[in-house]
PDB file of N, CA and C in Angstrom:
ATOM      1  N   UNK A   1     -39.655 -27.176   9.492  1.00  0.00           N
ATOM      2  CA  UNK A   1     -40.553 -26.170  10.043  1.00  0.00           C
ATOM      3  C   UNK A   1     -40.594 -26.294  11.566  1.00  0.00           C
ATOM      4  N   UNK A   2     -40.894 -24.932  12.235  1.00  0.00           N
ATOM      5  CA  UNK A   2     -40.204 -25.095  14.069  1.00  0.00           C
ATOM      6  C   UNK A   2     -42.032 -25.172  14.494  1.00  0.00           C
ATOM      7  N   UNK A   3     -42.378 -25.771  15.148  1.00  0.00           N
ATOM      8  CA  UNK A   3     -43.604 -26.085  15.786  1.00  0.00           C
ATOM      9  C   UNK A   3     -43.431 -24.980  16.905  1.00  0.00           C
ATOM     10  N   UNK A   4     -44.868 -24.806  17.428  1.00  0.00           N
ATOM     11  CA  UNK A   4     -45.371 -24.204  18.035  1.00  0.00           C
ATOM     12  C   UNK A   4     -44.487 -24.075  19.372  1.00  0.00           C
ATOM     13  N   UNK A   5     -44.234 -24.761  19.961  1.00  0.00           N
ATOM     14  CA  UNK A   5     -43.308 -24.957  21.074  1.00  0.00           C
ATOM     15  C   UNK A   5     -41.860 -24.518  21.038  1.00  0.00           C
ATOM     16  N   UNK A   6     -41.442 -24.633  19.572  1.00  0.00           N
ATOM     17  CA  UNK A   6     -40.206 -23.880  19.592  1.00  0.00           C
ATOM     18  C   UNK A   6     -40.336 -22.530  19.229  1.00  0.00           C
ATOM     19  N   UNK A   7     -41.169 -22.426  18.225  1.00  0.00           N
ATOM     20  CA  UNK A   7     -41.456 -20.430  18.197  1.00  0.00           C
ATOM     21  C   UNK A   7     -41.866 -19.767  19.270  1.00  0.00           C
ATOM     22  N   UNK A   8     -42.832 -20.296  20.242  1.00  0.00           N
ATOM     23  CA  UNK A   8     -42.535 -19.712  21.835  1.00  0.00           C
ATOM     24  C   UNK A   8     -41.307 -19.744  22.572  1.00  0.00           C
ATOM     25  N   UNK A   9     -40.306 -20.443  21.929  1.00  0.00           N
ATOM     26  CA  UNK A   9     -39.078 -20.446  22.988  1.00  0.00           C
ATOM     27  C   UNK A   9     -38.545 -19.345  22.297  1.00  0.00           C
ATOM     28  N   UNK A  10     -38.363 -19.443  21.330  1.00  0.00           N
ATOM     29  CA  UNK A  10     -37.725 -18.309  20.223  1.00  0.00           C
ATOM     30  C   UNK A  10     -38.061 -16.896  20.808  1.00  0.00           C
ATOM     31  N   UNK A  11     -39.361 -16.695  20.925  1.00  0.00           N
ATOM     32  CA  UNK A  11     -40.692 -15.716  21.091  1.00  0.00           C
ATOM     33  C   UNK A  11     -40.038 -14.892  22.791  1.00  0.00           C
ATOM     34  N   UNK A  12     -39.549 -16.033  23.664  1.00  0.00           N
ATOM     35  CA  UNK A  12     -39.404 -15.518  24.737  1.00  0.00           C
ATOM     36  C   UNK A  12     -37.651 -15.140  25.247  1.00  0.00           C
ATOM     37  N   UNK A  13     -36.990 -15.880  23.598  1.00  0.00           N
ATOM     38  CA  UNK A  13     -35.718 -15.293  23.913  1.00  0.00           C
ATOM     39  C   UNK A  13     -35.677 -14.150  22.896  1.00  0.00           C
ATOM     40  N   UNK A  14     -36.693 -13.103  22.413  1.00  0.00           N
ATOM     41  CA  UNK A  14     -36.031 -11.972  21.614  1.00  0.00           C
ATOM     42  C   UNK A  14     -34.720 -11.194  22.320  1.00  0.00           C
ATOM     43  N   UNK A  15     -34.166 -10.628  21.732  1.00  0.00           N
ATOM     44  CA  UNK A  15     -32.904  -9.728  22.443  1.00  0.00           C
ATOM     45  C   UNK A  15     -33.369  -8.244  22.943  1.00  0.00           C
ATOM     46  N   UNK A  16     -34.901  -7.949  22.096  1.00  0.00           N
ATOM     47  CA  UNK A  16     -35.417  -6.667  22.448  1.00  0.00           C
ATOM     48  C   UNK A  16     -36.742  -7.171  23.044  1.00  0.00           C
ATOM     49  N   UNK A  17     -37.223  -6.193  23.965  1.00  0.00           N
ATOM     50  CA  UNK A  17     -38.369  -6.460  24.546  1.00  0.00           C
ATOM     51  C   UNK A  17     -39.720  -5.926  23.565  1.00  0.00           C
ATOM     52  N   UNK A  18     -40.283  -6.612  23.022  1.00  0.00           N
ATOM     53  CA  UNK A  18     -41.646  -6.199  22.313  1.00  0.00           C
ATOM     54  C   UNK A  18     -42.641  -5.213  23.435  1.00  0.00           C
ATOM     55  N   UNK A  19     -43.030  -3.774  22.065  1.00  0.00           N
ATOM     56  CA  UNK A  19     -43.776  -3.121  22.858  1.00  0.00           C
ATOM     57  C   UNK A  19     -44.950  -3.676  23.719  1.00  0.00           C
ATOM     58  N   UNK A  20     -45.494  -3.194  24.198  1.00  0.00           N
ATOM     59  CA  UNK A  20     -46.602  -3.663  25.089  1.00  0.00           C
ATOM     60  C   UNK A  20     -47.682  -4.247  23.841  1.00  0.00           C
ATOM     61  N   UNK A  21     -48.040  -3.398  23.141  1.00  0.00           N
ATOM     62  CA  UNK A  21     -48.871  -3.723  21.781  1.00  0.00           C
ATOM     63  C   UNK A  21     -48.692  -5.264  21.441  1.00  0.00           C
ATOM     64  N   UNK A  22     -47.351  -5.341  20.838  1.00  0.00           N
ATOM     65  CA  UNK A  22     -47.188  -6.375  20.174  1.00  0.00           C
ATOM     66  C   UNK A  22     -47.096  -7.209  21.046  1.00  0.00           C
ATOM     67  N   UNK A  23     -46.439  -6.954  22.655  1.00  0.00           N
ATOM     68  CA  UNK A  23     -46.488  -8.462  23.548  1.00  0.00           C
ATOM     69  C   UNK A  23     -48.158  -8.781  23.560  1.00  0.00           C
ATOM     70  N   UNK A  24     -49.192  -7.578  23.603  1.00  0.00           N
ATOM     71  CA  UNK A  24     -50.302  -8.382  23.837  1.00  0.00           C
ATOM     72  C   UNK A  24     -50.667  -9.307  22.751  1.00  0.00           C
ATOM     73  N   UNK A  25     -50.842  -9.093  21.827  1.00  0.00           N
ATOM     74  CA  UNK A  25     -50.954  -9.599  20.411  1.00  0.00           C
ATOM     75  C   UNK A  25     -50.369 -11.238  20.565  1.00  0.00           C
ATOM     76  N   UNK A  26     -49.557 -11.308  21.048  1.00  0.00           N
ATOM     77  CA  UNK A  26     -48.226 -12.574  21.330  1.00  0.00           C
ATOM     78  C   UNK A  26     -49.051 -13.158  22.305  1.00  0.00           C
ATOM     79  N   UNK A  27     -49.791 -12.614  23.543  1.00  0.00           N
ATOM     80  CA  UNK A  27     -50.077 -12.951  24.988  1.00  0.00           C
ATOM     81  C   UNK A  27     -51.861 -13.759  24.702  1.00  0.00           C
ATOM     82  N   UNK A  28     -52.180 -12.649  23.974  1.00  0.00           N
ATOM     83  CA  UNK A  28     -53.787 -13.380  23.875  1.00  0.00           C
ATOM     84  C   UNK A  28     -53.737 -14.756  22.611  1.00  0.00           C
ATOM     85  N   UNK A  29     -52.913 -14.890  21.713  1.00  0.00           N
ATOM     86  CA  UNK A  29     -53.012 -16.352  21.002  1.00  0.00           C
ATOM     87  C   UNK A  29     -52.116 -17.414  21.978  1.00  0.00           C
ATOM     88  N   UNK A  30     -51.011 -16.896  22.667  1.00  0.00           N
ATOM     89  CA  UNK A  30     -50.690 -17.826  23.463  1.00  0.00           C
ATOM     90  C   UNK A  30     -51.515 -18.884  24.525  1.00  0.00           C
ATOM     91  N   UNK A  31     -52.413 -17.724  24.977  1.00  0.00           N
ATOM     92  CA  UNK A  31     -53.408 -18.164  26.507  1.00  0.00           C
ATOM     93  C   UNK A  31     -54.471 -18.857  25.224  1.00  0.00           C
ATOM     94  N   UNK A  32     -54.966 -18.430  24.419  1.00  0.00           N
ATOM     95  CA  UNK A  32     -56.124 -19.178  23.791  1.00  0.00           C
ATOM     96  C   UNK A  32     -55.192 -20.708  23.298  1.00  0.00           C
ATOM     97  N   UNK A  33     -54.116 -20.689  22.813  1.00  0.00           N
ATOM     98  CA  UNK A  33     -53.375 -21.608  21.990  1.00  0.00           C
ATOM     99  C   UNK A  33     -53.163 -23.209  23.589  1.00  0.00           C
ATOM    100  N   UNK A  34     -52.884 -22.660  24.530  1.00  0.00           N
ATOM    101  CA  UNK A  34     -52.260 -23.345  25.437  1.00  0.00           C
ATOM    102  C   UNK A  34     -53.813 -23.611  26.670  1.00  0.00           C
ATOM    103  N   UNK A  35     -54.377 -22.409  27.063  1.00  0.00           N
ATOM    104  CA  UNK A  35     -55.931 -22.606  27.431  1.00  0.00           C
ATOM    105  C   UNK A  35     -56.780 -23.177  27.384  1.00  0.00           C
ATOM    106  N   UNK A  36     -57.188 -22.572  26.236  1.00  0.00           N
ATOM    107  CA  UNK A  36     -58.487 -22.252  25.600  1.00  0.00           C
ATOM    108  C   UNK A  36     -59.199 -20.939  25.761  1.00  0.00           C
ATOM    109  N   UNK A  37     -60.374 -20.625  25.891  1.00  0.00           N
ATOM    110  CA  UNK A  37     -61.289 -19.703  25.851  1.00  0.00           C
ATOM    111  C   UNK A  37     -60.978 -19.113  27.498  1.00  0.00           C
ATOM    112  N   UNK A  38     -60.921 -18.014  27.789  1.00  0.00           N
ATOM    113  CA  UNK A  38     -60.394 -17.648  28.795  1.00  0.00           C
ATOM    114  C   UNK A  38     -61.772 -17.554  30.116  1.00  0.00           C
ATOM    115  N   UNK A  39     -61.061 -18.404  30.937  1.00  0.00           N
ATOM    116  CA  UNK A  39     -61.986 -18.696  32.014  1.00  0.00           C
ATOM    117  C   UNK A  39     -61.632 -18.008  33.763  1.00  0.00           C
ATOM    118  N   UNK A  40     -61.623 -16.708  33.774  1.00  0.00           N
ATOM    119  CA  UNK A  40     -60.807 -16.400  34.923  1.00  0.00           C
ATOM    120  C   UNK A  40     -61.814 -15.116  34.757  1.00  0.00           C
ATOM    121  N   UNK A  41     -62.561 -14.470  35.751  1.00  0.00           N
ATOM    122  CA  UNK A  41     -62.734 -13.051  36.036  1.00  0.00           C
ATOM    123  C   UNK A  41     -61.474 -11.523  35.861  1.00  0.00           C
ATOM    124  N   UNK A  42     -63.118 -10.436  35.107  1.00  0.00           N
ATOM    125  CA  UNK A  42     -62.081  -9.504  34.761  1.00  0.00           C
ATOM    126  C   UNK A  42     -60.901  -8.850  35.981  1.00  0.00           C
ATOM    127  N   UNK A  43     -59.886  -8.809  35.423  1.00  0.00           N
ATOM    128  CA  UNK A  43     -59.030  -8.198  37.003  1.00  0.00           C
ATOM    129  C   UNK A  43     -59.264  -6.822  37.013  1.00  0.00           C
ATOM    130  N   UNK A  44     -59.089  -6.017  38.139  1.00  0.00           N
ATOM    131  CA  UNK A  44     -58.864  -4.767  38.329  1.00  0.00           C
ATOM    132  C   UNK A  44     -57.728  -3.826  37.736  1.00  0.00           C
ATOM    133  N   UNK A  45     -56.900  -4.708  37.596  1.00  0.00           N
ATOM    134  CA  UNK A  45     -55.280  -4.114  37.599  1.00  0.00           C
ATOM    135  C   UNK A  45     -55.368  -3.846  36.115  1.00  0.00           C
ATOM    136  N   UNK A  46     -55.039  -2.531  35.648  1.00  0.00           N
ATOM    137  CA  UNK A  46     -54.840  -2.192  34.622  1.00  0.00           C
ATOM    138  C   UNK A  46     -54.048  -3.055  33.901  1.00  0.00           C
ATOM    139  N   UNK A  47     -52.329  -3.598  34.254  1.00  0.00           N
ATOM    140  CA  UNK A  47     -51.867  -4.251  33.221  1.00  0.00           C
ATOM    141  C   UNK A  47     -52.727  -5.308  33.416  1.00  0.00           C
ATOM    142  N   UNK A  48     -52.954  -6.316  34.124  1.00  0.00           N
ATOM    143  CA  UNK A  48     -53.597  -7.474  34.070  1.00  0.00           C
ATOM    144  C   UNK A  48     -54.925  -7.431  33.403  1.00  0.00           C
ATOM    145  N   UNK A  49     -55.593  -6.312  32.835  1.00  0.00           N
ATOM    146  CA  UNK A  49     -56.991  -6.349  32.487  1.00  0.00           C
ATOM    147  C   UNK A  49     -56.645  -6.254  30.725  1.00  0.00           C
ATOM    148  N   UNK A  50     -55.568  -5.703  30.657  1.00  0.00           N
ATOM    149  CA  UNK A  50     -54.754  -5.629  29.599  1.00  0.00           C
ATOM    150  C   UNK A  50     -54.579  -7.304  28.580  1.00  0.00           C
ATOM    151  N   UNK A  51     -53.882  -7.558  29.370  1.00  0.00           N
ATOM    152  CA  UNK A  51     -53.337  -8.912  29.458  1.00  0.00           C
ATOM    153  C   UNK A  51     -54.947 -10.405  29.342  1.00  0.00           C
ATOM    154  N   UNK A  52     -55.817  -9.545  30.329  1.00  0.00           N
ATOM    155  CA  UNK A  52     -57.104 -10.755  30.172  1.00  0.00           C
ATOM    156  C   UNK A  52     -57.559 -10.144  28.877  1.00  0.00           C
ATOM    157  N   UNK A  53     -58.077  -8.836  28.867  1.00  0.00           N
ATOM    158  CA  UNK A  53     -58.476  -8.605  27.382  1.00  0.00           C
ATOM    159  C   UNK A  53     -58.125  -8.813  26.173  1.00  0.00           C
ATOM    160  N   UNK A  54     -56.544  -9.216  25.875  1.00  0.00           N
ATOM    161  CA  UNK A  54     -55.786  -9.720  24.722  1.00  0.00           C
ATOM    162  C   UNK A  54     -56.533 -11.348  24.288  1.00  0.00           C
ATOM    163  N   UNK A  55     -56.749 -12.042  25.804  1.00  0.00           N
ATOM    164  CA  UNK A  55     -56.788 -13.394  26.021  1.00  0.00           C
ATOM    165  C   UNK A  55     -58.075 -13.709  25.336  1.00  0.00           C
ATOM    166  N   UNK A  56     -59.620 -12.346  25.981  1.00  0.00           N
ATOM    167  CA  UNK A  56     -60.697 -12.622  25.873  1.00  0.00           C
ATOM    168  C   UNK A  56     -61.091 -12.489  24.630  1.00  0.00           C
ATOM    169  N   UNK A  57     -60.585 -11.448  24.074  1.00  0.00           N
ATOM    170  CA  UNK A  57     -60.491 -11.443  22.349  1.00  0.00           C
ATOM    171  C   UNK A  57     -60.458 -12.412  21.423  1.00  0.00           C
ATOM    172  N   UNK A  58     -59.392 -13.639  21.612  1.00  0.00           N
ATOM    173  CA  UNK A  58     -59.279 -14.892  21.189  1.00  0.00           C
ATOM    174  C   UNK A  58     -60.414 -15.761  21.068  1.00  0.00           C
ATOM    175  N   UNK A  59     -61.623 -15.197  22.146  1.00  0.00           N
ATOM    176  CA  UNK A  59     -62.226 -16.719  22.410  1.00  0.00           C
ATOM    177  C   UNK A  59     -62.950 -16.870  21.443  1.00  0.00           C
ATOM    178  N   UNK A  60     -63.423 -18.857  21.201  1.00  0.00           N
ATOM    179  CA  UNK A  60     -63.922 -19.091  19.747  1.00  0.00           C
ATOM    180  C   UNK A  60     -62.932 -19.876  19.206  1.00  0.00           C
ATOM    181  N   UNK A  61     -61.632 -19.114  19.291  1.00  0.00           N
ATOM    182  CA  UNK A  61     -60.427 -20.133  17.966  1.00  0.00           C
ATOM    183  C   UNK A  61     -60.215 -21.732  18.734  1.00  0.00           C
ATOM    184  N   UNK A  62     -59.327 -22.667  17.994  1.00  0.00           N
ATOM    185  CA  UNK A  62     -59.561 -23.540  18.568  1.00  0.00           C
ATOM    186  C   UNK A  62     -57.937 -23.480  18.584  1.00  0.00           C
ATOM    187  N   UNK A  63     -57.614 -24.270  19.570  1.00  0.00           N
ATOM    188  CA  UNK A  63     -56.381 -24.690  19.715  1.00  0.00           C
ATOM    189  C   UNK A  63     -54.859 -23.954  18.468  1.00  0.00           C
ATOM    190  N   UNK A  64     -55.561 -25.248  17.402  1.00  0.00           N
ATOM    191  CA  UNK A  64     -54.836 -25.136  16.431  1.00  0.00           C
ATOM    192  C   UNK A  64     -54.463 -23.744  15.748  1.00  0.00           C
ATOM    193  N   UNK A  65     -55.654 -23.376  15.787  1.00  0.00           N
ATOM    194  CA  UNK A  65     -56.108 -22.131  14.832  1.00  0.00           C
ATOM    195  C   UNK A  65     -55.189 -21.117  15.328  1.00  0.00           C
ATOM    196  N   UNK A  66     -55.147 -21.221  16.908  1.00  0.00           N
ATOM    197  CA  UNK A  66     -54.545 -19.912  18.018  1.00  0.00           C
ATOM    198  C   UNK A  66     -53.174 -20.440  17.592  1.00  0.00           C
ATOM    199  N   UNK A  67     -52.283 -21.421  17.452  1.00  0.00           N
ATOM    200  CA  UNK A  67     -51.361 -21.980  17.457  1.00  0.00           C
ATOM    201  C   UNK A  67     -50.547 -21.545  15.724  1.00  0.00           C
ATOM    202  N   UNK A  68     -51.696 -21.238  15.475  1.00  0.00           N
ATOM    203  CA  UNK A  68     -51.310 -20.828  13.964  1.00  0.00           C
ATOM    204  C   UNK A  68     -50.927 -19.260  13.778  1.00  0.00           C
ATOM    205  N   UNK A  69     -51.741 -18.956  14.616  1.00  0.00           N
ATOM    206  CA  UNK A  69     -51.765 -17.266  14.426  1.00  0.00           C
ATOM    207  C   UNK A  69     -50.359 -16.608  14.872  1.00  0.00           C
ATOM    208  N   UNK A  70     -50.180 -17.404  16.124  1.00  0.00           N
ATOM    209  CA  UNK A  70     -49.425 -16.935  16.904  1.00  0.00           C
ATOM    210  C   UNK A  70     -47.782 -16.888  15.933  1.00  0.00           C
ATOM    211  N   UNK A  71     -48.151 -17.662  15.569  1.00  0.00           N
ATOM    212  CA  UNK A  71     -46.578 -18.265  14.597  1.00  0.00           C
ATOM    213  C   UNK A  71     -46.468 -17.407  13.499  1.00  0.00           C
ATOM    214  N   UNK A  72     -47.883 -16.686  12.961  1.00  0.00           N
ATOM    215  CA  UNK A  72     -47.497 -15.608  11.914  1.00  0.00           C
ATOM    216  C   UNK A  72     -47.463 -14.492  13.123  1.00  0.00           C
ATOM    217  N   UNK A  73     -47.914 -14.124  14.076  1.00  0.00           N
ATOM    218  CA  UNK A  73     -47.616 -12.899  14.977  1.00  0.00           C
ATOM    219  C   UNK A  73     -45.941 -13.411  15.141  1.00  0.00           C
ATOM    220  N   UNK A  74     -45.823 -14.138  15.171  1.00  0.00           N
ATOM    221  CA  UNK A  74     -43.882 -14.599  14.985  1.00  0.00           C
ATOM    222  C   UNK A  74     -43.382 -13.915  13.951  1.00  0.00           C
ATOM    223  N   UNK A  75     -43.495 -14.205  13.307  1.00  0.00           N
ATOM    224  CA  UNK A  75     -43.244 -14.326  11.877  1.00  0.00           C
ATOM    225  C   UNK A  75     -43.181 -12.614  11.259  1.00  0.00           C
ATOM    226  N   UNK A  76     -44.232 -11.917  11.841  1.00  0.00           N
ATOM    227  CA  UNK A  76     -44.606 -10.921  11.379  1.00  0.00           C
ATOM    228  C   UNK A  76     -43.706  -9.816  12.169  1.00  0.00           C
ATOM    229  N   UNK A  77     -43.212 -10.211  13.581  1.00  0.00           N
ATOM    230  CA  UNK A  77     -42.243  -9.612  14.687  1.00  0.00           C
ATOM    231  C   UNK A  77     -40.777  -9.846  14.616  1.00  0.00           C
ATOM    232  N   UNK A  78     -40.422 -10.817  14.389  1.00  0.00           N
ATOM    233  CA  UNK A  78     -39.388 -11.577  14.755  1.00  0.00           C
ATOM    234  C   UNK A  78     -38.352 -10.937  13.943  1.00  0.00           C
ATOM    235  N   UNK A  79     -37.837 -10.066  12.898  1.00  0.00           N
ATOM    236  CA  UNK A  79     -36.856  -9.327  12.410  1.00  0.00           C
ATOM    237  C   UNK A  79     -37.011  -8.285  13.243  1.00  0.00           C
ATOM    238  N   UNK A  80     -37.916  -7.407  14.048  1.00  0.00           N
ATOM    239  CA  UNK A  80     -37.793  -6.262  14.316  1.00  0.00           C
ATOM    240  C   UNK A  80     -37.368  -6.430  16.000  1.00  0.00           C
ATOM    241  N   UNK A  81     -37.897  -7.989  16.692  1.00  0.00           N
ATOM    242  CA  UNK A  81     -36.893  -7.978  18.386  1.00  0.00           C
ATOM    243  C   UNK A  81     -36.011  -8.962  18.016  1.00  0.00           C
ATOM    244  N   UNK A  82     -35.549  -9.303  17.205  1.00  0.00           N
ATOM    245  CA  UNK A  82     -34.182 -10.871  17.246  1.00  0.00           C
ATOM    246  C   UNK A  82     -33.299 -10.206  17.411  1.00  0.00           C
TER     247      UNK A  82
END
């Protein structure tokens, strides 16, 4: 079984670029998984508010939990960008 560290490597070599949707989905268990609970003010910038809101959604899970999810958000992607 590939641990967390290798399904992010996997995750960041797809051959297709994941829609914006699904990168957020990927982006907010990552920052909670590697983080924690997201500690940074909202940004202005549309993508970046994007991107914090995926993150802020997460908060609550613990480590593991985010580390888990993320691997079925793998799991659940990974035939449609490989």
């Amino acid at each position: 079984m590939l641990t967390f560290e290798e399904i992010v490597e996997k995750a960041k070599n797809f051959s297709k670029v994941p829609s914006k949707e699904d990168f957020l989905e990927f982006y907010g268990y990552y920052k909670q998984a590697t983080v924690g609970d997201c500690n940074t003010e909202e940004p202005e910038d549309e993508e970046k508010k994007a991107r914090w809101n995926a993150w802020k959604s997460k908060a609550g899970l613990t480590a593991a939990d985010a580390k888990a999810h993320y691997i079925e958000v793998y799991k659940k992607y990974a035939a449609k960008y490989e």
